[in-house]
PDB file of N, CA and C in Angstrom:
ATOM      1  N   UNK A   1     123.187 182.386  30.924  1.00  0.00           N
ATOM      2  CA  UNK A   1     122.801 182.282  29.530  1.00  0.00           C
ATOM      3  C   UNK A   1     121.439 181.617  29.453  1.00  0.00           C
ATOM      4  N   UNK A   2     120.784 182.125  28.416  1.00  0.00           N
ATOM      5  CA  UNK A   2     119.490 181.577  28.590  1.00  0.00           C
ATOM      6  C   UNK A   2     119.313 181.344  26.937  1.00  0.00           C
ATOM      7  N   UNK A   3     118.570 180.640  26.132  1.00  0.00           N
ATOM      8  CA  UNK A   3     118.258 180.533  24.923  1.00  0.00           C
ATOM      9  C   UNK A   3     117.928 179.197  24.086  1.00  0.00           C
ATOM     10  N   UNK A   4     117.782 178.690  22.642  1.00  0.00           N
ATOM     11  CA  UNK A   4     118.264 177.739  21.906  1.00  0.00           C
ATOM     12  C   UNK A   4     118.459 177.826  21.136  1.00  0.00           C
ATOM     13  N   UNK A   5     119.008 176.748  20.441  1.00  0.00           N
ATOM     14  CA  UNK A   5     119.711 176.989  19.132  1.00  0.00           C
ATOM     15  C   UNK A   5     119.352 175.742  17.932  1.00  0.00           C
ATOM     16  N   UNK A   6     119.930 175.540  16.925  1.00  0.00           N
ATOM     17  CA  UNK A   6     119.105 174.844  16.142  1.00  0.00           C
ATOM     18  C   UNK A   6     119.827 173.546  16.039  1.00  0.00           C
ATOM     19  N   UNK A   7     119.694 172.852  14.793  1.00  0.00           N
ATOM     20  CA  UNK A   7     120.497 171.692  14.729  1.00  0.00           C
ATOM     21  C   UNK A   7     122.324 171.982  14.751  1.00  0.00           C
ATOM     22  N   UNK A   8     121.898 172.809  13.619  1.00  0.00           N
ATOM     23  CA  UNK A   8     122.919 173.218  13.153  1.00  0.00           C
ATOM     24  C   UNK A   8     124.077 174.110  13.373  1.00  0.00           C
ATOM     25  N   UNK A   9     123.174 174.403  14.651  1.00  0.00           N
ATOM     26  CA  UNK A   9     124.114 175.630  15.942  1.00  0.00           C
ATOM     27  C   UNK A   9     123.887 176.797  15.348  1.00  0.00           C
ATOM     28  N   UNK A  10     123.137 177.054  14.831  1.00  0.00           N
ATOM     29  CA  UNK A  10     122.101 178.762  14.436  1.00  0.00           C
ATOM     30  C   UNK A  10     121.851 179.000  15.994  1.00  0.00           C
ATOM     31  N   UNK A  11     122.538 180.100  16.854  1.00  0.00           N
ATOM     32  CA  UNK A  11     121.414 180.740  18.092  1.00  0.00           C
ATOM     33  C   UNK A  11     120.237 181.308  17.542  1.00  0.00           C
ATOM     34  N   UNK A  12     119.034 180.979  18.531  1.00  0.00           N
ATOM     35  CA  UNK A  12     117.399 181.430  17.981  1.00  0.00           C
ATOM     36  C   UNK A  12     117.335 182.395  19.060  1.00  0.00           C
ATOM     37  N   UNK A  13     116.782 183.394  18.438  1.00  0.00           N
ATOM     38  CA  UNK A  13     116.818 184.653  19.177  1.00  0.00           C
ATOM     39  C   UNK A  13     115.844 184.506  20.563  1.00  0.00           C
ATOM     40  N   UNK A  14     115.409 185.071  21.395  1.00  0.00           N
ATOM     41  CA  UNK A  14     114.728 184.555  22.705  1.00  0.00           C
ATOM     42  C   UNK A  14     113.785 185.771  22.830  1.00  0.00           C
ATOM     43  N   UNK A  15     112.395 185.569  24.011  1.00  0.00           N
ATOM     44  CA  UNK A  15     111.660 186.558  23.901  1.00  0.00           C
ATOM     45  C   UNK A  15     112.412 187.155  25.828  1.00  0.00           C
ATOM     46  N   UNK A  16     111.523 188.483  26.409  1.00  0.00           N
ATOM     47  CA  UNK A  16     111.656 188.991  27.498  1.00  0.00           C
ATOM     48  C   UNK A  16     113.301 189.036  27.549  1.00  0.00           C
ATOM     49  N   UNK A  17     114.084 189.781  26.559  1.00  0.00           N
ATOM     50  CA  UNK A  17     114.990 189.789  26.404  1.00  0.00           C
ATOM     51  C   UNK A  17     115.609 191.117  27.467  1.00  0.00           C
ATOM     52  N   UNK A  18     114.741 192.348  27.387  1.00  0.00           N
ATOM     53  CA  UNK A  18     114.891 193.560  28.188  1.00  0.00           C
ATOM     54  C   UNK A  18     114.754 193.164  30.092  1.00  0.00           C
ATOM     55  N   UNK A  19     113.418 192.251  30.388  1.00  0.00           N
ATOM     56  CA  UNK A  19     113.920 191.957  31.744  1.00  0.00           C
ATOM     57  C   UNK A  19     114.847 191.289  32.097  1.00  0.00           C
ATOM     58  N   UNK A  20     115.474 189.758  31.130  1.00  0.00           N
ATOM     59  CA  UNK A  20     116.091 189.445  31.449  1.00  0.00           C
ATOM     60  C   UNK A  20     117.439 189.955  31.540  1.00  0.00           C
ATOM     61  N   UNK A  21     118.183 191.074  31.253  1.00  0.00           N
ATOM     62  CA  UNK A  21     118.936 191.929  30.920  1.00  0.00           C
ATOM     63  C   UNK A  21     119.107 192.850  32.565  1.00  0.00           C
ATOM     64  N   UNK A  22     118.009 193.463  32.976  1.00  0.00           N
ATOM     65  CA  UNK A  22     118.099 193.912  33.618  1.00  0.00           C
ATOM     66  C   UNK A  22     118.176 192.961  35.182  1.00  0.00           C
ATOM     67  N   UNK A  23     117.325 191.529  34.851  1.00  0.00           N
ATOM     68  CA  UNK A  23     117.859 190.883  36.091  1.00  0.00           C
ATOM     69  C   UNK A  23     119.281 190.794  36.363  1.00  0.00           C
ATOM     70  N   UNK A  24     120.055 190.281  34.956  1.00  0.00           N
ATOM     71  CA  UNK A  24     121.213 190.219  34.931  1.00  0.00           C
ATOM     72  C   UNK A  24     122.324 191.125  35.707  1.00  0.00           C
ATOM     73  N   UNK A  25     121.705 192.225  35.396  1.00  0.00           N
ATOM     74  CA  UNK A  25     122.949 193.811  35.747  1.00  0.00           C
ATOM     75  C   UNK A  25     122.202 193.764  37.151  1.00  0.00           C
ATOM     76  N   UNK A  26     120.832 193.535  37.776  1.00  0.00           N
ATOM     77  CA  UNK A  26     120.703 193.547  39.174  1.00  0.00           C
ATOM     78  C   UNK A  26     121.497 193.109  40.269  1.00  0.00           C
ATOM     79  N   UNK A  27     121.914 191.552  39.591  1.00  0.00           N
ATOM     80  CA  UNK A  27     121.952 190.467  40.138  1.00  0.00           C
ATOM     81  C   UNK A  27     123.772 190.606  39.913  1.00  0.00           C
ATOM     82  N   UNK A  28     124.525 191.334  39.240  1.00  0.00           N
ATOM     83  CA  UNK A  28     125.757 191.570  39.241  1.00  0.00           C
ATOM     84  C   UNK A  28     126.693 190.977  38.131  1.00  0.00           C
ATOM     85  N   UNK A  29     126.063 190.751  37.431  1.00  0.00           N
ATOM     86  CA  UNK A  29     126.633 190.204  35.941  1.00  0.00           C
ATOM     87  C   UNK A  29     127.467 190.861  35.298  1.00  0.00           C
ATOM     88  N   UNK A  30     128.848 190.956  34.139  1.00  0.00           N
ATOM     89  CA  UNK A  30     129.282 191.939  33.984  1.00  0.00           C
ATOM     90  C   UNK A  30     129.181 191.391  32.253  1.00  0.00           C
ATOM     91  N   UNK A  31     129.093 190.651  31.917  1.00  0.00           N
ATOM     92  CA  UNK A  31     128.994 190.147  30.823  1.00  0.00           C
ATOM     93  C   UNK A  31     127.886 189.125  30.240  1.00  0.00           C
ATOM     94  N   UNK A  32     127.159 189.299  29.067  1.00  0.00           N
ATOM     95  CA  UNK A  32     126.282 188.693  28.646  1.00  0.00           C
ATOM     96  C   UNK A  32     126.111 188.797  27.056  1.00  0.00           C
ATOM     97  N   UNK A  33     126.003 187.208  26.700  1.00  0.00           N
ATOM     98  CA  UNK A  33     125.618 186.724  25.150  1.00  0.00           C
ATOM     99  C   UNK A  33     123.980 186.949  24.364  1.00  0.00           C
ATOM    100  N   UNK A  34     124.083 187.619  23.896  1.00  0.00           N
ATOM    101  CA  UNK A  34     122.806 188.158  23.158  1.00  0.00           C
ATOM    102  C   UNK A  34     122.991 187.458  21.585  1.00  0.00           C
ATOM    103  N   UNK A  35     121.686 186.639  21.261  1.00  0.00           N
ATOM    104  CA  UNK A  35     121.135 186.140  20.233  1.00  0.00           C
ATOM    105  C   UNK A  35     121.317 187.643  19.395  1.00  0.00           C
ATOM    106  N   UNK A  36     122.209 187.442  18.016  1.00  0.00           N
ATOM    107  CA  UNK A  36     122.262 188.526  17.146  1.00  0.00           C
ATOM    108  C   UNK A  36     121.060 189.033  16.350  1.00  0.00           C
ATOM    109  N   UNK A  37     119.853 187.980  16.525  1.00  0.00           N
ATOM    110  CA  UNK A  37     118.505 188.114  15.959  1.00  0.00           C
ATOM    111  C   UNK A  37     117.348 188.829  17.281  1.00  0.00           C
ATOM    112  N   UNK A  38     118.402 188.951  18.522  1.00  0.00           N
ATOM    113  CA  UNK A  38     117.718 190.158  19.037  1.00  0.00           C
ATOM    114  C   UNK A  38     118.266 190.815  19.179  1.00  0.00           C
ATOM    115  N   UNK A  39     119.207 191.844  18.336  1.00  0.00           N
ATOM    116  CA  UNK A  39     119.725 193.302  18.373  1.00  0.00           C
ATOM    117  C   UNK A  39     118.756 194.607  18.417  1.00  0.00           C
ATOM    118  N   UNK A  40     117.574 194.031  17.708  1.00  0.00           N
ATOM    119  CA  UNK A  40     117.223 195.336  17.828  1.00  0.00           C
ATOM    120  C   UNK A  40     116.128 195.187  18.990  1.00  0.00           C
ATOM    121  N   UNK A  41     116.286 194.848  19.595  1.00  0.00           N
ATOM    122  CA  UNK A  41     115.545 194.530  21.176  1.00  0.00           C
ATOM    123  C   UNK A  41     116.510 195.222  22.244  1.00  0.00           C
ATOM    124  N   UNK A  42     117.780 195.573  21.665  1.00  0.00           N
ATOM    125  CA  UNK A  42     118.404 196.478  22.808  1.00  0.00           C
ATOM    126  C   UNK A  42     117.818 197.961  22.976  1.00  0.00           C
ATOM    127  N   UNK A  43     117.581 198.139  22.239  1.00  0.00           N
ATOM    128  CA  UNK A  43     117.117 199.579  21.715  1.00  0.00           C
ATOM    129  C   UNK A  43     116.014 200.040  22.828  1.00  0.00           C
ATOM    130  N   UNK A  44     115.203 199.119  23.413  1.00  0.00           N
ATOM    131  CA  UNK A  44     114.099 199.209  24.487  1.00  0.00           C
ATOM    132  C   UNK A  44     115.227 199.120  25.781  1.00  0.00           C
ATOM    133  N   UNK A  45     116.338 198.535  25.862  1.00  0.00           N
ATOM    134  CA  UNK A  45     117.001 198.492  26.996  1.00  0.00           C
ATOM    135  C   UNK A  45     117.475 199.663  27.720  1.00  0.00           C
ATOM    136  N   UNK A  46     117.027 199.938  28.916  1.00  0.00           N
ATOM    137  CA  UNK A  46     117.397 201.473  29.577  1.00  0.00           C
ATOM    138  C   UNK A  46     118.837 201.618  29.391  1.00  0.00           C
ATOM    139  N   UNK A  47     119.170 202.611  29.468  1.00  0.00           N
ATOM    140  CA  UNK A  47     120.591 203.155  29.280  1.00  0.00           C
ATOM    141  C   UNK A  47     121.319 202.795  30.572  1.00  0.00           C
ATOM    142  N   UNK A  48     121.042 202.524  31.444  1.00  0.00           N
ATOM    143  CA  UNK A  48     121.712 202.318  33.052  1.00  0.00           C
ATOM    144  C   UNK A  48     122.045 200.706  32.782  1.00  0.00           C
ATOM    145  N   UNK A  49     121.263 200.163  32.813  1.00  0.00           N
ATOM    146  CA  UNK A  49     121.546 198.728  32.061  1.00  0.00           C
ATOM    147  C   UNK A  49     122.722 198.266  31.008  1.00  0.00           C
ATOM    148  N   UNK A  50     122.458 199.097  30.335  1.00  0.00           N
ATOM    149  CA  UNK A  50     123.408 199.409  29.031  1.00  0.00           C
ATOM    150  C   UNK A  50     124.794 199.316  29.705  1.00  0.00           C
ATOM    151  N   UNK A  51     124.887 200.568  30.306  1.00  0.00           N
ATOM    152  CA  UNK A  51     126.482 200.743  30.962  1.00  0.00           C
ATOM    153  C   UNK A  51     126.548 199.710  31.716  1.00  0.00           C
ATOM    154  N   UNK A  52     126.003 198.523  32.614  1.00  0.00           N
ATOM    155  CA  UNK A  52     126.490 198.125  33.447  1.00  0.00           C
ATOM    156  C   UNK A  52     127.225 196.343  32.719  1.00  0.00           C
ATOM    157  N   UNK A  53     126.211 196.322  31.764  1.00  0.00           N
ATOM    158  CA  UNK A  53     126.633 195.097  30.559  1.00  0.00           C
ATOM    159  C   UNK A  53     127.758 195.220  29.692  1.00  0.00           C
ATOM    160  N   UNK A  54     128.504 194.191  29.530  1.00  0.00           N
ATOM    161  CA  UNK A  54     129.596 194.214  28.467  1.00  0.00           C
ATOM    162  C   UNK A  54     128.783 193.030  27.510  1.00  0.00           C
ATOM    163  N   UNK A  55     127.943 193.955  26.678  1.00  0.00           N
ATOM    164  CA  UNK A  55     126.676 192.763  25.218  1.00  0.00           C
ATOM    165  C   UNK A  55     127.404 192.615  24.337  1.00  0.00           C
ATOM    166  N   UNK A  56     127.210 191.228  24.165  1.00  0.00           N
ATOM    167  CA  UNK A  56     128.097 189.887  23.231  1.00  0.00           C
ATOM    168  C   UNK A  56     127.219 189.720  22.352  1.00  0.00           C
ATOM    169  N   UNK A  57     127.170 190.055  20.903  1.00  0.00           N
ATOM    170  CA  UNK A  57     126.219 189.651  20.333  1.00  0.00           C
ATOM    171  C   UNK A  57     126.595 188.127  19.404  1.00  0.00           C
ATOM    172  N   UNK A  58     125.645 186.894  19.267  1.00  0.00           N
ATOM    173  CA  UNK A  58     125.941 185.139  18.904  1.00  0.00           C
ATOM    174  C   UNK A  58     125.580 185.042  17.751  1.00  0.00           C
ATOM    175  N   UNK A  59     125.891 184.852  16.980  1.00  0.00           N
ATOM    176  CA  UNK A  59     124.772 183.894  15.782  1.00  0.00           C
ATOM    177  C   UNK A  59     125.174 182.442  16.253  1.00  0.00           C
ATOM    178  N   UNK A  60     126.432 182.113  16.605  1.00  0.00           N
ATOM    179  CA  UNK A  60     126.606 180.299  16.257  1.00  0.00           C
ATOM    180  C   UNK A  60     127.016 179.829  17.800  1.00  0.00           C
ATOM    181  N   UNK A  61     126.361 178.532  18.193  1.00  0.00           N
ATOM    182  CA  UNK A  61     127.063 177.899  19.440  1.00  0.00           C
ATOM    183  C   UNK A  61     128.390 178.071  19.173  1.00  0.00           C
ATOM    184  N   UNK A  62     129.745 178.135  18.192  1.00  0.00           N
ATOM    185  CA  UNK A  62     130.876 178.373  17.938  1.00  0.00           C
ATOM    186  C   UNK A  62     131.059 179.927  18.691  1.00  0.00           C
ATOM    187  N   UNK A  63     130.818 180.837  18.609  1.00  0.00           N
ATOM    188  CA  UNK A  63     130.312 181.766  18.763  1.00  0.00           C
ATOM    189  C   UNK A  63     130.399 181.945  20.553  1.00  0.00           C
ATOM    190  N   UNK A  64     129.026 181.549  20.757  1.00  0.00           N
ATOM    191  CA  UNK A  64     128.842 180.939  22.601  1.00  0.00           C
ATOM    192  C   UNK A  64     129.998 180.209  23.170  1.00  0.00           C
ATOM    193  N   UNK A  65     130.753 178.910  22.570  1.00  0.00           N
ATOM    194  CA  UNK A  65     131.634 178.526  22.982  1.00  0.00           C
ATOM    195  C   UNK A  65     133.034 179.264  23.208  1.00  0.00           C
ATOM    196  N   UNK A  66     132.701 179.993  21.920  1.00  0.00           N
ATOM    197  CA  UNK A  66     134.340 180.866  22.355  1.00  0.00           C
ATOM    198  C   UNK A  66     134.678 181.913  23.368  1.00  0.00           C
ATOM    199  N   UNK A  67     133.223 182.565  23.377  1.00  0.00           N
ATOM    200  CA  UNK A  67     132.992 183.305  24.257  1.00  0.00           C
ATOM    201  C   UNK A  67     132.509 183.126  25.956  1.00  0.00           C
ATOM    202  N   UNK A  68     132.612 181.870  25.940  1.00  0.00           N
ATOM    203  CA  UNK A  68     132.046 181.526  27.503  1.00  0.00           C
ATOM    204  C   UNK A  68     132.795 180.801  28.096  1.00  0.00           C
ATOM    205  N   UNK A  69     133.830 180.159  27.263  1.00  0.00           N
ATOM    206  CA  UNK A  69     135.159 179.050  27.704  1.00  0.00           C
ATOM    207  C   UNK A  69     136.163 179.226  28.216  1.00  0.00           C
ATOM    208  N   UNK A  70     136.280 179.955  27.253  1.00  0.00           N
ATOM    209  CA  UNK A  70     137.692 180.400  27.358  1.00  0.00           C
ATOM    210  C   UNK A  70     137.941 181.630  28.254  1.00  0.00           C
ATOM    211  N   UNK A  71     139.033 181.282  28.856  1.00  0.00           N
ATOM    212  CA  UNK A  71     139.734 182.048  29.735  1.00  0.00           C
ATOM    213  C   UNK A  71     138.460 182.390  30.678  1.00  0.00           C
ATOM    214  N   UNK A  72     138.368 181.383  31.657  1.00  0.00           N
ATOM    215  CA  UNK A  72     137.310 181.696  32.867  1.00  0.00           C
ATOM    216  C   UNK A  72     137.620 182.745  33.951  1.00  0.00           C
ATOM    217  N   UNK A  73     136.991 183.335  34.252  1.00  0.00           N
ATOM    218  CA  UNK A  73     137.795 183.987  35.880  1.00  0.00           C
ATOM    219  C   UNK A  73     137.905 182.899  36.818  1.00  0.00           C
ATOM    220  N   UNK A  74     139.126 182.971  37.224  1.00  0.00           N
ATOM    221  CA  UNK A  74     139.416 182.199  39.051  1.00  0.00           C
ATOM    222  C   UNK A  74     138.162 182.170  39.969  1.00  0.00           C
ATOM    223  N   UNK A  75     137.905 183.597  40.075  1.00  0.00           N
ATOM    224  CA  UNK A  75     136.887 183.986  40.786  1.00  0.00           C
ATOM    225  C   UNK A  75     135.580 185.040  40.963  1.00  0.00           C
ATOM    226  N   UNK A  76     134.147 185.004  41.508  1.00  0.00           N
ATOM    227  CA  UNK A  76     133.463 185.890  41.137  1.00  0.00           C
ATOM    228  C   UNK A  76     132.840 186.097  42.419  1.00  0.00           C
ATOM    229  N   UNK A  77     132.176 187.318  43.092  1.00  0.00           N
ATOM    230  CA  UNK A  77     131.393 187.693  44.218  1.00  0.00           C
ATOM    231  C   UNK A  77     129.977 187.621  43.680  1.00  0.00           C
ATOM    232  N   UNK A  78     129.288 187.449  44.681  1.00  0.00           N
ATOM    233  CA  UNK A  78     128.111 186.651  44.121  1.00  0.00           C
ATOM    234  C   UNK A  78     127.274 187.192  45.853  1.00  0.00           C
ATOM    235  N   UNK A  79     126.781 188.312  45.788  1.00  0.00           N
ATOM    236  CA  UNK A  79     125.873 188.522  47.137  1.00  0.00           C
ATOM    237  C   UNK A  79     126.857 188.444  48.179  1.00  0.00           C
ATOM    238  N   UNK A  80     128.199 188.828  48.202  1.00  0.00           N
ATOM    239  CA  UNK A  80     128.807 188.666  49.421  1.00  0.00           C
ATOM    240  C   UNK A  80     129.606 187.537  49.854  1.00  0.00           C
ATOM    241  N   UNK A  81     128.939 186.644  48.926  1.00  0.00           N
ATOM    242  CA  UNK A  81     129.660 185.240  49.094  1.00  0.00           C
ATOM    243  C   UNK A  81     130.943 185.080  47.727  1.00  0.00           C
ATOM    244  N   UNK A  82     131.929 184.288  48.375  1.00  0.00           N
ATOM    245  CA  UNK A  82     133.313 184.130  47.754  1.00  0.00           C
ATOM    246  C   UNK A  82     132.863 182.618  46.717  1.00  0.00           C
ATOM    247  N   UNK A  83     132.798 183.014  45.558  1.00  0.00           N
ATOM    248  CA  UNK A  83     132.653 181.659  44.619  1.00  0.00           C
ATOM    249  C   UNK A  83     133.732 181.270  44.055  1.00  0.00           C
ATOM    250  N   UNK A  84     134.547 180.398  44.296  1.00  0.00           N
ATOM    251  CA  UNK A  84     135.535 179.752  43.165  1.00  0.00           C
ATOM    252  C   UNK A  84     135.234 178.453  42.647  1.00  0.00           C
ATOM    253  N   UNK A  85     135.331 178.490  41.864  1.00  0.00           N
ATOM    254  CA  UNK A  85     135.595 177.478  40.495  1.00  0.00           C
ATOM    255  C   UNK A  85     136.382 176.462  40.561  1.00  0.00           C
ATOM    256  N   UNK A  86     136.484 174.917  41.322  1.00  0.00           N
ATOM    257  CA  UNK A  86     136.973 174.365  41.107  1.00  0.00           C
ATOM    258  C   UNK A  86     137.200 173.289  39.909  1.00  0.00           C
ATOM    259  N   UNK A  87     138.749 172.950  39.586  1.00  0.00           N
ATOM    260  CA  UNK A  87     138.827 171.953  38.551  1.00  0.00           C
ATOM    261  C   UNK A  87     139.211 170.759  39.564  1.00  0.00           C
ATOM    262  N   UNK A  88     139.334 170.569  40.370  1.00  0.00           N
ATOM    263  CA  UNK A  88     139.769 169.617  41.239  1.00  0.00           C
ATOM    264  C   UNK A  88     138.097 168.539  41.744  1.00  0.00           C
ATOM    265  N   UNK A  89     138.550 167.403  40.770  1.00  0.00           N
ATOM    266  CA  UNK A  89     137.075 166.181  41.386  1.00  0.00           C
ATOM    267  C   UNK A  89     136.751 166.450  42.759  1.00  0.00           C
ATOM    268  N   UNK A  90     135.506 165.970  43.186  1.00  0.00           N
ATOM    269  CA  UNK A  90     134.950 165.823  44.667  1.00  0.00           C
ATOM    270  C   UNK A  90     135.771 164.653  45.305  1.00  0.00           C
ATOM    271  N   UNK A  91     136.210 164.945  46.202  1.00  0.00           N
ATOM    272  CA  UNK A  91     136.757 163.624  47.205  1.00  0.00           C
ATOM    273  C   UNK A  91     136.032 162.704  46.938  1.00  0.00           C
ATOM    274  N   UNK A  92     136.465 161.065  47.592  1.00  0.00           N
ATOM    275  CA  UNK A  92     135.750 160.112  47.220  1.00  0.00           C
ATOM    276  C   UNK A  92     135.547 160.024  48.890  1.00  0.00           C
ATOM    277  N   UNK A  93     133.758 159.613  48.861  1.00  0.00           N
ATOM    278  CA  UNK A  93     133.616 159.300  50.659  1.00  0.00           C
ATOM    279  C   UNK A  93     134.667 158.441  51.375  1.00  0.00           C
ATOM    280  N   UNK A  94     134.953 158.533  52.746  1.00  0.00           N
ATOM    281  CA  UNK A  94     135.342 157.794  53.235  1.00  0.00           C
ATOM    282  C   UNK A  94     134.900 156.005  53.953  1.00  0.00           C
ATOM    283  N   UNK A  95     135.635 155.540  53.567  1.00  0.00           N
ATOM    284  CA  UNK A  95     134.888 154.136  53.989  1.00  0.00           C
ATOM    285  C   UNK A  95     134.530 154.079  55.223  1.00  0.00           C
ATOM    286  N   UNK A  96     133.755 153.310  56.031  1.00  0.00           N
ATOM    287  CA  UNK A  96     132.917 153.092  57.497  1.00  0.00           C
ATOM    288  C   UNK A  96     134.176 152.875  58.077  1.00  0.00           C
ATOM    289  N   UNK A  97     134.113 153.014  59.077  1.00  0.00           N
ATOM    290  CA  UNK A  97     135.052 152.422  59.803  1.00  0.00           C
ATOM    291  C   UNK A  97     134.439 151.245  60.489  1.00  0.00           C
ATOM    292  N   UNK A  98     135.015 150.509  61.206  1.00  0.00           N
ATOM    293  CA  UNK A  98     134.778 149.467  61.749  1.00  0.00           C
ATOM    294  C   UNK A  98     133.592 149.317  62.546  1.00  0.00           C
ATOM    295  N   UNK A  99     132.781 148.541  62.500  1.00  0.00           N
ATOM    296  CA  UNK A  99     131.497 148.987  63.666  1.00  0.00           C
ATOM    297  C   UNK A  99     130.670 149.780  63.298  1.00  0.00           C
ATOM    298  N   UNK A 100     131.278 150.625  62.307  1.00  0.00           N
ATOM    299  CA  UNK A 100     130.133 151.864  61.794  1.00  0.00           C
ATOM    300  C   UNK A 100     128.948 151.108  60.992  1.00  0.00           C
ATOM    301  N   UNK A 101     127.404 150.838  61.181  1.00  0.00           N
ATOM    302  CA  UNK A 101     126.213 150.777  60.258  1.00  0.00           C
ATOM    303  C   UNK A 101     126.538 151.251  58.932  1.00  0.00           C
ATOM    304  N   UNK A 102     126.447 150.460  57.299  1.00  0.00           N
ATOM    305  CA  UNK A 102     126.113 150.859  56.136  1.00  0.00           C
ATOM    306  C   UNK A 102     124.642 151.399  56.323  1.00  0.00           C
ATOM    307  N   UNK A 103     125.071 152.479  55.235  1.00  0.00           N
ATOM    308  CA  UNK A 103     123.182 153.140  54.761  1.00  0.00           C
ATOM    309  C   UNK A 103     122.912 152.686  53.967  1.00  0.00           C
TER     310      UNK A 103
END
């Protein structure tokens, strides 16, 4: 997601909306939130692009939130590599052991 929004949680529409679109579907994205004040900026978007996006169109961070929160995937491929999503905190380091130098 890329963009901003106002005080009041108005999304403000964004510019280089068509490359960033197409980095997106390059790069393996299957879903993306589009500022509703750039709709008619799809219209320049190639049609191959088109099919490969499922476009969310925002007016309100309410809007963004509902749509980006909820119900996450477990998991996503990402270049070959296995990404999951943990909810589980980072371990806490282990203490020195005896003899071991502090850093």
């Amino acid at each position: 997601m890329t963009g901003d929004q106002t005080l009041r949680g108005m999304v403000l529409p964004i510019g280089g909306l068509k490359e960033t679109l197409t980095a997106a579907a390059r790069d393996g994205a299957t879903s993306v939130l589009v500022p509703e004040r750039n709709k008619n900026d799809l219209i320049d978007l190639p049609e191959e692009v088109q099919k490969l996006l499922d476009i969310k169109l925002v007016e309100t961070i309410d809007d963004v939130l509902a749509l980006a929160l909820l119900d996450p995937p477990p998991e996503r491929r990402s270049g070959g590599i296995r990404v999951v999503t943990s909810t589980a905190p980072p371990a806490p380091p282990a203490p020195p052991t005896p003899g071991q130098a502090r850093r």
